[in-house]
N, C-alpha and C. Protein backbone atom coordinates (compact mmCIF):
# COMPACT_ATOMS: atom_id res chain seq x y z
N UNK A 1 -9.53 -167.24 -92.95
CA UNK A 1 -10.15 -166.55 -94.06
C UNK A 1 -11.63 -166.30 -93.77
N UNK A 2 -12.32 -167.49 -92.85
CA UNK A 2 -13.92 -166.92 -92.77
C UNK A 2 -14.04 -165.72 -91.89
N UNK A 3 -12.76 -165.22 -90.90
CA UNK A 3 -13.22 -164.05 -90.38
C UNK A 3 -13.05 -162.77 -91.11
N UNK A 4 -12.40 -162.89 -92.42
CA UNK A 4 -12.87 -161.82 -93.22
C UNK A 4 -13.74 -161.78 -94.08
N UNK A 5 -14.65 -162.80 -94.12
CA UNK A 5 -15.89 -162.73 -94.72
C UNK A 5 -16.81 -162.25 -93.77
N UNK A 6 -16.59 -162.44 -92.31
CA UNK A 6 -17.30 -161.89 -91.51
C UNK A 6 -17.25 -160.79 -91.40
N UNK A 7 -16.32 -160.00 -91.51
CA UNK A 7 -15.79 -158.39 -91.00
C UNK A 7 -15.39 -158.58 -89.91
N UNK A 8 -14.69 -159.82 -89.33
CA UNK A 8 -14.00 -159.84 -88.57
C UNK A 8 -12.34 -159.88 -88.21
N UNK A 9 -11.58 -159.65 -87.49
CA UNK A 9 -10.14 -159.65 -87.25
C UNK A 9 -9.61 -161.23 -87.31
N UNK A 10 -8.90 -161.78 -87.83
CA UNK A 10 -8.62 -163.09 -87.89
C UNK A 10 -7.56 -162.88 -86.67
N UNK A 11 -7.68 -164.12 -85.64
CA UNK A 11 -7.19 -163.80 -84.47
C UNK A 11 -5.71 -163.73 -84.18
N UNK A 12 -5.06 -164.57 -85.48
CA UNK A 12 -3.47 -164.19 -85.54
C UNK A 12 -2.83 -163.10 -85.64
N UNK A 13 -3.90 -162.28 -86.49
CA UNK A 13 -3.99 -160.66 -86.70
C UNK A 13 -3.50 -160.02 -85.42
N UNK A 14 -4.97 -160.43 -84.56
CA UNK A 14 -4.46 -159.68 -83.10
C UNK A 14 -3.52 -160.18 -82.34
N UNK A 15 -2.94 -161.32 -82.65
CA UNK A 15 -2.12 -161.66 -81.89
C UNK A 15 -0.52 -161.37 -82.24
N UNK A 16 -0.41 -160.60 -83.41
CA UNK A 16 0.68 -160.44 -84.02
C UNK A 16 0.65 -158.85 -83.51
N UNK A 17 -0.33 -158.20 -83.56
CA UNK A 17 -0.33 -157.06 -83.27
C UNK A 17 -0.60 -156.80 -81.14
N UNK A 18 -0.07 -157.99 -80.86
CA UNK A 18 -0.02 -157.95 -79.10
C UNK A 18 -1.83 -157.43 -78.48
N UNK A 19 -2.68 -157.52 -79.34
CA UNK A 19 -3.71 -157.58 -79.18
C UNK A 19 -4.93 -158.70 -78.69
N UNK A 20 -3.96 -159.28 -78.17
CA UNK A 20 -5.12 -160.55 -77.66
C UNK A 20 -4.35 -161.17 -76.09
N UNK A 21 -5.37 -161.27 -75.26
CA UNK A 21 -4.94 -161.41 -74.40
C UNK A 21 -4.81 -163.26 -73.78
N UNK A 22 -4.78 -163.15 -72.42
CA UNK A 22 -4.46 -164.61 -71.56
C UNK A 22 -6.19 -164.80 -72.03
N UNK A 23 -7.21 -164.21 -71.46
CA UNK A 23 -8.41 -164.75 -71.35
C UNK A 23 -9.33 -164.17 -72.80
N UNK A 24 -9.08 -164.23 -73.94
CA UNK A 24 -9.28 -163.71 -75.05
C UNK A 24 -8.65 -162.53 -76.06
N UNK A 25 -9.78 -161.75 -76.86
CA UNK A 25 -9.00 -160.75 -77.38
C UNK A 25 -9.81 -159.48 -76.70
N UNK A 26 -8.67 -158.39 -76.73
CA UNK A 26 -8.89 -157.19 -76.30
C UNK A 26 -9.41 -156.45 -77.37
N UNK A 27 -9.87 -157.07 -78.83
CA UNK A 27 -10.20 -156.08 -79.96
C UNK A 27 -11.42 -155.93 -79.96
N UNK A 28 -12.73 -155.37 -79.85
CA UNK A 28 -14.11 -155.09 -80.50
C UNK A 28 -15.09 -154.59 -81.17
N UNK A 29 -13.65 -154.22 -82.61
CA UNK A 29 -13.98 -153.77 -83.34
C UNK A 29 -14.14 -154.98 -84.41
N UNK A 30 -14.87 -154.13 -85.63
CA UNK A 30 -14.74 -155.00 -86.83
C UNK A 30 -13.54 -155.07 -87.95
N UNK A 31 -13.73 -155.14 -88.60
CA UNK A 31 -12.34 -155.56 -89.38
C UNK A 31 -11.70 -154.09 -89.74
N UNK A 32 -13.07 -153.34 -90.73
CA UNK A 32 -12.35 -152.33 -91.20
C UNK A 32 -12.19 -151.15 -90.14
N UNK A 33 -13.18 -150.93 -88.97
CA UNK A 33 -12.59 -150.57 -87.83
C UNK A 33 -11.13 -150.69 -87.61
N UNK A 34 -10.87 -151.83 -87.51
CA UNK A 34 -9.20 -152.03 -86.59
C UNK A 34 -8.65 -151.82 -87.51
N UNK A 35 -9.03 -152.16 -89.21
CA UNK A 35 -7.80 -151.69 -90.04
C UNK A 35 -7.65 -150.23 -89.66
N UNK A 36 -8.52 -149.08 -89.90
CA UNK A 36 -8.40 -147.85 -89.38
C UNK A 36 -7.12 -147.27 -88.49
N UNK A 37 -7.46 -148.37 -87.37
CA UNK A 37 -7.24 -147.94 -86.28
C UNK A 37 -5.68 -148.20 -86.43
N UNK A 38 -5.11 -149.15 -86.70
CA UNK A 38 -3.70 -150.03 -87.05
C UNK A 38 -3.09 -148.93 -87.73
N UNK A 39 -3.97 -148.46 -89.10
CA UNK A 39 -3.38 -147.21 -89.70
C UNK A 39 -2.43 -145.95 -88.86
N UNK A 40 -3.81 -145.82 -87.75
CA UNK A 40 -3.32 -144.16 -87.19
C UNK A 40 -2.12 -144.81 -86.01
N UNK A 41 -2.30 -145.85 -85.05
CA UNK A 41 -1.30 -146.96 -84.56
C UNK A 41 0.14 -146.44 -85.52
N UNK A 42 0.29 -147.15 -86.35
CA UNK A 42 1.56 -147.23 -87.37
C UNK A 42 2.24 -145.63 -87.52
N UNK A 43 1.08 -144.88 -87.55
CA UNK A 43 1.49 -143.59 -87.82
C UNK A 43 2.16 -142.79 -87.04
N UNK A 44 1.33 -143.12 -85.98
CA UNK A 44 1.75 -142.55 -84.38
C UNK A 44 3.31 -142.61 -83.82
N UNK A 45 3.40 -144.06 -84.24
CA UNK A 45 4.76 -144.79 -84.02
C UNK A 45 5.79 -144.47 -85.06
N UNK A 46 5.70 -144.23 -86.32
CA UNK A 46 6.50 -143.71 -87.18
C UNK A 46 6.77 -142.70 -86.94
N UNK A 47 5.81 -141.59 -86.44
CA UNK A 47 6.30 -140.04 -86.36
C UNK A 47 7.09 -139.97 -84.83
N UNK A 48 6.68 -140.76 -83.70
CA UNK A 48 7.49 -141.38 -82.44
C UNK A 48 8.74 -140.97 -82.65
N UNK A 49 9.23 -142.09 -83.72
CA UNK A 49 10.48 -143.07 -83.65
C UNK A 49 11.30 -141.78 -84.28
N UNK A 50 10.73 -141.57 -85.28
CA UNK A 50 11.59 -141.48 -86.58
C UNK A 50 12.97 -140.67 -86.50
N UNK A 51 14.01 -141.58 -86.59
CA UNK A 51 15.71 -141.81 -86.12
C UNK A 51 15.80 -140.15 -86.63
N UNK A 52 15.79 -139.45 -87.67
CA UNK A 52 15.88 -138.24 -88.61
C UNK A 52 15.49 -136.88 -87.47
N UNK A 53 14.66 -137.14 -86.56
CA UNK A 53 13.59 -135.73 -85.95
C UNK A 53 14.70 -135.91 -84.95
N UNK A 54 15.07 -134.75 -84.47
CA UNK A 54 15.65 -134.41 -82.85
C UNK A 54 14.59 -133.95 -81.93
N UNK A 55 14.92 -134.59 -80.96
CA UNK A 55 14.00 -134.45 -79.77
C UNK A 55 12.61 -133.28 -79.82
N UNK A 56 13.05 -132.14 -80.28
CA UNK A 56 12.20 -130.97 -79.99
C UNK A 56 11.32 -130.90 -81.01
N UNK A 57 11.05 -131.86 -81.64
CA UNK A 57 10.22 -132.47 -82.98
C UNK A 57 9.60 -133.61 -82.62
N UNK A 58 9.38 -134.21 -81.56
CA UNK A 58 8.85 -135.23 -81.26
C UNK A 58 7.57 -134.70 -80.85
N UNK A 59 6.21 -135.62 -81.04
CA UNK A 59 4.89 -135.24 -80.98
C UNK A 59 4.71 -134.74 -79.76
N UNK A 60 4.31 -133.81 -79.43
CA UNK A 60 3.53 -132.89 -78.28
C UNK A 60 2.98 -133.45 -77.12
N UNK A 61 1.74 -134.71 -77.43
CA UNK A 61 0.51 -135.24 -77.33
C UNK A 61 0.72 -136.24 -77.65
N UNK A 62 0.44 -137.72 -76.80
CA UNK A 62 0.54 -138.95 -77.22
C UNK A 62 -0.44 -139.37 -77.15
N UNK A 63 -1.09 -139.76 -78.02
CA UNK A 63 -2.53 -140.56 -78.39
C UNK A 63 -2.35 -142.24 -77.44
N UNK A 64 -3.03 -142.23 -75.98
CA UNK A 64 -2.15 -143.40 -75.11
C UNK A 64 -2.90 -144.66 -75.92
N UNK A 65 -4.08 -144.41 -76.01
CA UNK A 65 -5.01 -145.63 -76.52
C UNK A 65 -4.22 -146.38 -77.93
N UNK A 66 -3.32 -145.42 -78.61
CA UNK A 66 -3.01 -146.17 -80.03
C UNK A 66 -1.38 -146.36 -80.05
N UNK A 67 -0.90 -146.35 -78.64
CA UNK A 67 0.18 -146.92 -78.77
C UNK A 67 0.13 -148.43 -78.48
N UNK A 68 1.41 -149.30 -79.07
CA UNK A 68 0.72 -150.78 -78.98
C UNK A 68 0.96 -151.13 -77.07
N UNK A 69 1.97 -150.62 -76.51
CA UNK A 69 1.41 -151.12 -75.14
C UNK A 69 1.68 -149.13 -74.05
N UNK A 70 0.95 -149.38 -74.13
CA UNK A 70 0.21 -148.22 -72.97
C UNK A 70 1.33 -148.05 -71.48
N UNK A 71 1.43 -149.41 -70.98
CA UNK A 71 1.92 -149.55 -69.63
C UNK A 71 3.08 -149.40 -69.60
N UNK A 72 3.69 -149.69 -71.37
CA UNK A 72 5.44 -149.73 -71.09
C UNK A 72 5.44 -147.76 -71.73
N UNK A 73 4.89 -147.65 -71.92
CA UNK A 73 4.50 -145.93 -72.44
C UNK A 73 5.08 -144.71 -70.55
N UNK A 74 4.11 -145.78 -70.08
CA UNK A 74 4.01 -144.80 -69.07
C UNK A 74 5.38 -145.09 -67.86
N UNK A 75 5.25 -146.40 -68.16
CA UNK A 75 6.65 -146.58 -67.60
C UNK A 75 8.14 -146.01 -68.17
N UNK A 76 8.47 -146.03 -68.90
CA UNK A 76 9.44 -145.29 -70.02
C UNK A 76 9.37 -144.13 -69.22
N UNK A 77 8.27 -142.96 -69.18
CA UNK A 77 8.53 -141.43 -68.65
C UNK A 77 8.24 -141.67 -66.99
N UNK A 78 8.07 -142.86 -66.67
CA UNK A 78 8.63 -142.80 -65.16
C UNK A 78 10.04 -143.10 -64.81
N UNK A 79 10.64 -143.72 -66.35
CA UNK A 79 12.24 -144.06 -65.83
C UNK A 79 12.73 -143.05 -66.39
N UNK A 80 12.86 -142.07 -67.24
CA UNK A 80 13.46 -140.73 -67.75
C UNK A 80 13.35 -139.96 -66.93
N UNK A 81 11.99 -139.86 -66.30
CA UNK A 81 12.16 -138.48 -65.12
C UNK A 81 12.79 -138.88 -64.26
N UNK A 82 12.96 -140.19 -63.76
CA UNK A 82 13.62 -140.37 -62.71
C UNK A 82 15.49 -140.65 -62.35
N UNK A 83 15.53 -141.13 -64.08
CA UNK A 83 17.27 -140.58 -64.07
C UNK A 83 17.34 -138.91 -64.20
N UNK A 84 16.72 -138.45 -65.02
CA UNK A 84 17.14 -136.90 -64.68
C UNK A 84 16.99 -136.44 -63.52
N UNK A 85 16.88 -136.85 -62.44
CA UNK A 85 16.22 -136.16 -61.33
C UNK A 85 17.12 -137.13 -60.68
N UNK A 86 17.74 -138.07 -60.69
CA UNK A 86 18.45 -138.65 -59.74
C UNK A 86 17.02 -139.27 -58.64
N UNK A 87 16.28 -139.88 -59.01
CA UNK A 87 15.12 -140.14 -58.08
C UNK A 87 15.23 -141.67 -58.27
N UNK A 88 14.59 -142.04 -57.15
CA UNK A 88 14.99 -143.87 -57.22
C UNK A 88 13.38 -143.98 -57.84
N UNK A 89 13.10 -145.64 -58.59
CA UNK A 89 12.29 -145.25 -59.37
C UNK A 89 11.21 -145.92 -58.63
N UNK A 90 11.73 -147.03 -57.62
CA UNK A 90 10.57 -147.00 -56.59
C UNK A 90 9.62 -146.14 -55.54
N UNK A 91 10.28 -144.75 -55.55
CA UNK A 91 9.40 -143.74 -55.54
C UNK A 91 9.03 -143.08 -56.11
N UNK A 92 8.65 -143.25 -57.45
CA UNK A 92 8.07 -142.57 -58.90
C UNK A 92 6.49 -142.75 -58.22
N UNK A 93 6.13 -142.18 -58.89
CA UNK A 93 4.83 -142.31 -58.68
C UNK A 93 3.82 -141.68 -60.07
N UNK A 94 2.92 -142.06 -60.64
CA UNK A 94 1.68 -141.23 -61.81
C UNK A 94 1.07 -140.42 -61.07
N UNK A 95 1.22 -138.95 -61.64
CA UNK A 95 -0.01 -138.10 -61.13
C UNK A 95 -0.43 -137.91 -62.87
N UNK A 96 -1.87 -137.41 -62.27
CA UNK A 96 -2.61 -136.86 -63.52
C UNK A 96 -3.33 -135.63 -63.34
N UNK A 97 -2.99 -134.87 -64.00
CA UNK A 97 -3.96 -133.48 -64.17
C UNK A 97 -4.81 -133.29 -65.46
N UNK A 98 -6.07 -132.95 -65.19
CA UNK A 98 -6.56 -132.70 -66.33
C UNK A 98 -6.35 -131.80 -67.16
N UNK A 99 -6.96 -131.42 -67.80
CA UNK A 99 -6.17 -129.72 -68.64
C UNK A 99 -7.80 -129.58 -69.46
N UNK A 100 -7.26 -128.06 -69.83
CA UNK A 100 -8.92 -127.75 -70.43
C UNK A 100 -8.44 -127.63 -72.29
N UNK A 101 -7.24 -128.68 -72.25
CA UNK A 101 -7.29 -129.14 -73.86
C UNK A 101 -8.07 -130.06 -74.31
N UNK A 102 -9.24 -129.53 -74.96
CA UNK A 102 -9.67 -130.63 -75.90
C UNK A 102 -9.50 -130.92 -76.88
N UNK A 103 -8.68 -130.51 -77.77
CA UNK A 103 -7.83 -130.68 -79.04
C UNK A 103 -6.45 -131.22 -79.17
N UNK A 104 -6.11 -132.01 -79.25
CA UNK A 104 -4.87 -132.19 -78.99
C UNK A 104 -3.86 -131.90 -80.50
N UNK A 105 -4.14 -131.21 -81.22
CA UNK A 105 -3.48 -130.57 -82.64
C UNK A 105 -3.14 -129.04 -81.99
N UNK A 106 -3.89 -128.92 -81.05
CA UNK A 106 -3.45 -127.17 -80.88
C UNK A 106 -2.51 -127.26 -79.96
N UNK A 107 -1.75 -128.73 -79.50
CA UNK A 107 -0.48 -128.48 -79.07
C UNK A 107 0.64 -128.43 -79.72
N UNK A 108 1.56 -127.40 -79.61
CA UNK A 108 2.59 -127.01 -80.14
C UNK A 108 4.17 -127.08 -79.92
N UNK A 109 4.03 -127.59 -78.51
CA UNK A 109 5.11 -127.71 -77.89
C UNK A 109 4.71 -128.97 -77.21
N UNK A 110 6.07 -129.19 -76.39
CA UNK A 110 5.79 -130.92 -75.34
C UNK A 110 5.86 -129.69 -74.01
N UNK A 111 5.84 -130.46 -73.11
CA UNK A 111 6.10 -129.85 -71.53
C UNK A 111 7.32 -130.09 -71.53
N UNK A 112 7.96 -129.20 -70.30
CA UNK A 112 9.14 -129.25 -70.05
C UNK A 112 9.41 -130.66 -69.02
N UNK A 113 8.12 -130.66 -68.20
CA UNK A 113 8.23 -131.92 -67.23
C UNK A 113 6.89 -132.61 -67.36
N UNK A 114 6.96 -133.88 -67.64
CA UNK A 114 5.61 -134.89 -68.16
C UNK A 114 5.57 -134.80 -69.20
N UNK A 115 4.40 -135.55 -69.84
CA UNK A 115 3.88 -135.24 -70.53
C UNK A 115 2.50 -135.44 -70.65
N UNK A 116 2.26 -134.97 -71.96
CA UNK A 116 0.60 -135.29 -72.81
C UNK A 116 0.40 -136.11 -73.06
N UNK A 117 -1.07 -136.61 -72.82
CA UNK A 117 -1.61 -137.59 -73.36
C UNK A 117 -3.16 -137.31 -73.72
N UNK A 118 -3.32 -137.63 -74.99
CA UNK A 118 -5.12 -137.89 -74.88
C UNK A 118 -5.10 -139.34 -75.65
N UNK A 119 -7.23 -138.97 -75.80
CA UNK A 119 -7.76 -140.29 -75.80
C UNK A 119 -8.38 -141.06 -75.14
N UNK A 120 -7.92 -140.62 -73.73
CA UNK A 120 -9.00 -141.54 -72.97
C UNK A 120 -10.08 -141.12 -72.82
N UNK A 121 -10.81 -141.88 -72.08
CA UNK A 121 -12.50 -141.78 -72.31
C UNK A 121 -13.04 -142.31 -71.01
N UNK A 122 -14.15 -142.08 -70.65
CA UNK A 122 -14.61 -142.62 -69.75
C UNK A 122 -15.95 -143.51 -69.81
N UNK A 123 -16.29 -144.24 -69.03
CA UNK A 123 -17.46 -145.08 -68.83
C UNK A 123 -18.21 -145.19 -68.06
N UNK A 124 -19.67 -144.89 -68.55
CA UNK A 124 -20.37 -144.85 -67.13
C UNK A 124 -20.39 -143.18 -66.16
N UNK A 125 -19.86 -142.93 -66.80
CA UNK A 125 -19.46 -141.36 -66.18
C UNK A 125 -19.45 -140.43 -66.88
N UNK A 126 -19.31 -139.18 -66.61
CA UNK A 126 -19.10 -138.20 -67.07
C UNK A 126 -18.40 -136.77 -67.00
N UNK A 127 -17.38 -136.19 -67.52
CA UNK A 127 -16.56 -135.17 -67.11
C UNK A 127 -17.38 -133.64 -67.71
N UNK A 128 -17.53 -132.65 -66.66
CA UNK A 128 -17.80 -131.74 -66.82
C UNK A 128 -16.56 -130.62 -66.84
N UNK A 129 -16.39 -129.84 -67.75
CA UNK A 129 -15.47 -129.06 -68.30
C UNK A 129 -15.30 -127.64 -67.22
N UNK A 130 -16.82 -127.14 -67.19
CA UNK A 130 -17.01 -126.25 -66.71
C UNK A 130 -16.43 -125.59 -65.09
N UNK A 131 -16.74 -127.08 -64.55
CA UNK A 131 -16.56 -127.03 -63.10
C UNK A 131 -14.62 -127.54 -62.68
C-alpha cells in the first residue's frame, strides 16, 4: 500500500503483469503512467484475440512495446511463416525494413508476408527520414 502513496507500482503488480525481472523490475514508470499504459496493453490484446473477428480484421500494426512479451510475438510469425512455407524454423531468420510510415492508424490493411510493427524508439541515436 505505501507504493501507492508514492505513485509507485506495488511490485506484485509487476510481477503479475510478467513485468519484473531476475535482476529487478523492468517498469520506470509511475503509477498512473503504467496504469495508462496497462490500459492501451489490455486493449491491444482484446482487439488481437477477439475469438468473433476473422483473420482479415485483425490489427494491421502491432504496437511491439505493449504486447506483454515481445519475444514470443516475434517468434509466433517466425513459426507461421515457416509452416506456410514448409521452411525449417532453424533457418528462419528476422529481417527488418524500415518504412516511411509514421502513423501507424493510416494502416489499413496487414501485409501479405510479415508484418507491422511500431513503437520502437531509439537511444542515443537518431533516425533521419529523409535520407
Amino acid at each position: 500500500i505505501s507504493a501507492l502513496f508514492l505513485n509507485q507500482v506495488p511490485p506484485n503488480w509487476l510481477k503479475t503483469c510478467g513485468q519484473i525481472g531476475p535482476t529487478g523490475t523492468y517498469n520506470r514508470k509511475n503509477l498512473a503512467d503504467w496504469w495508462f499504459d496497462l490500459q492501451l496493453r489490455w486493449k491491444q490484446l482484446e482487439d488481437w484475440s477477439a475469438p468473433t473477428k476473422p483473420v482479415e480484421q485483425l490489427l494491421p500494426s502491432i504496437w511491439l512495446p505493449g504486447t506483454f512479451n515481445p519475444m514470443g510475438y516475434i517468434t509466433a510469425c517466425l513459426q507461421v511463416t515457416a509452416r506456410l512455407n514448409k521452411y525449417s524454423l532453424d533457418e528462419m531468420r528476422v529481417k527488418i525494413d524500415v518504412t516511411d510510415i509514421t502513423d501507424p492508424s493510416t494502416v489499413t490493411e496487414q501485409r501479405s508476408f510479415g508484418t507491422l510493427i511500431h513503437g520502437l524508439f531509439m537511444e542515443g541515436a537518431r533516425w533521419d527520414i529523409e535520407e
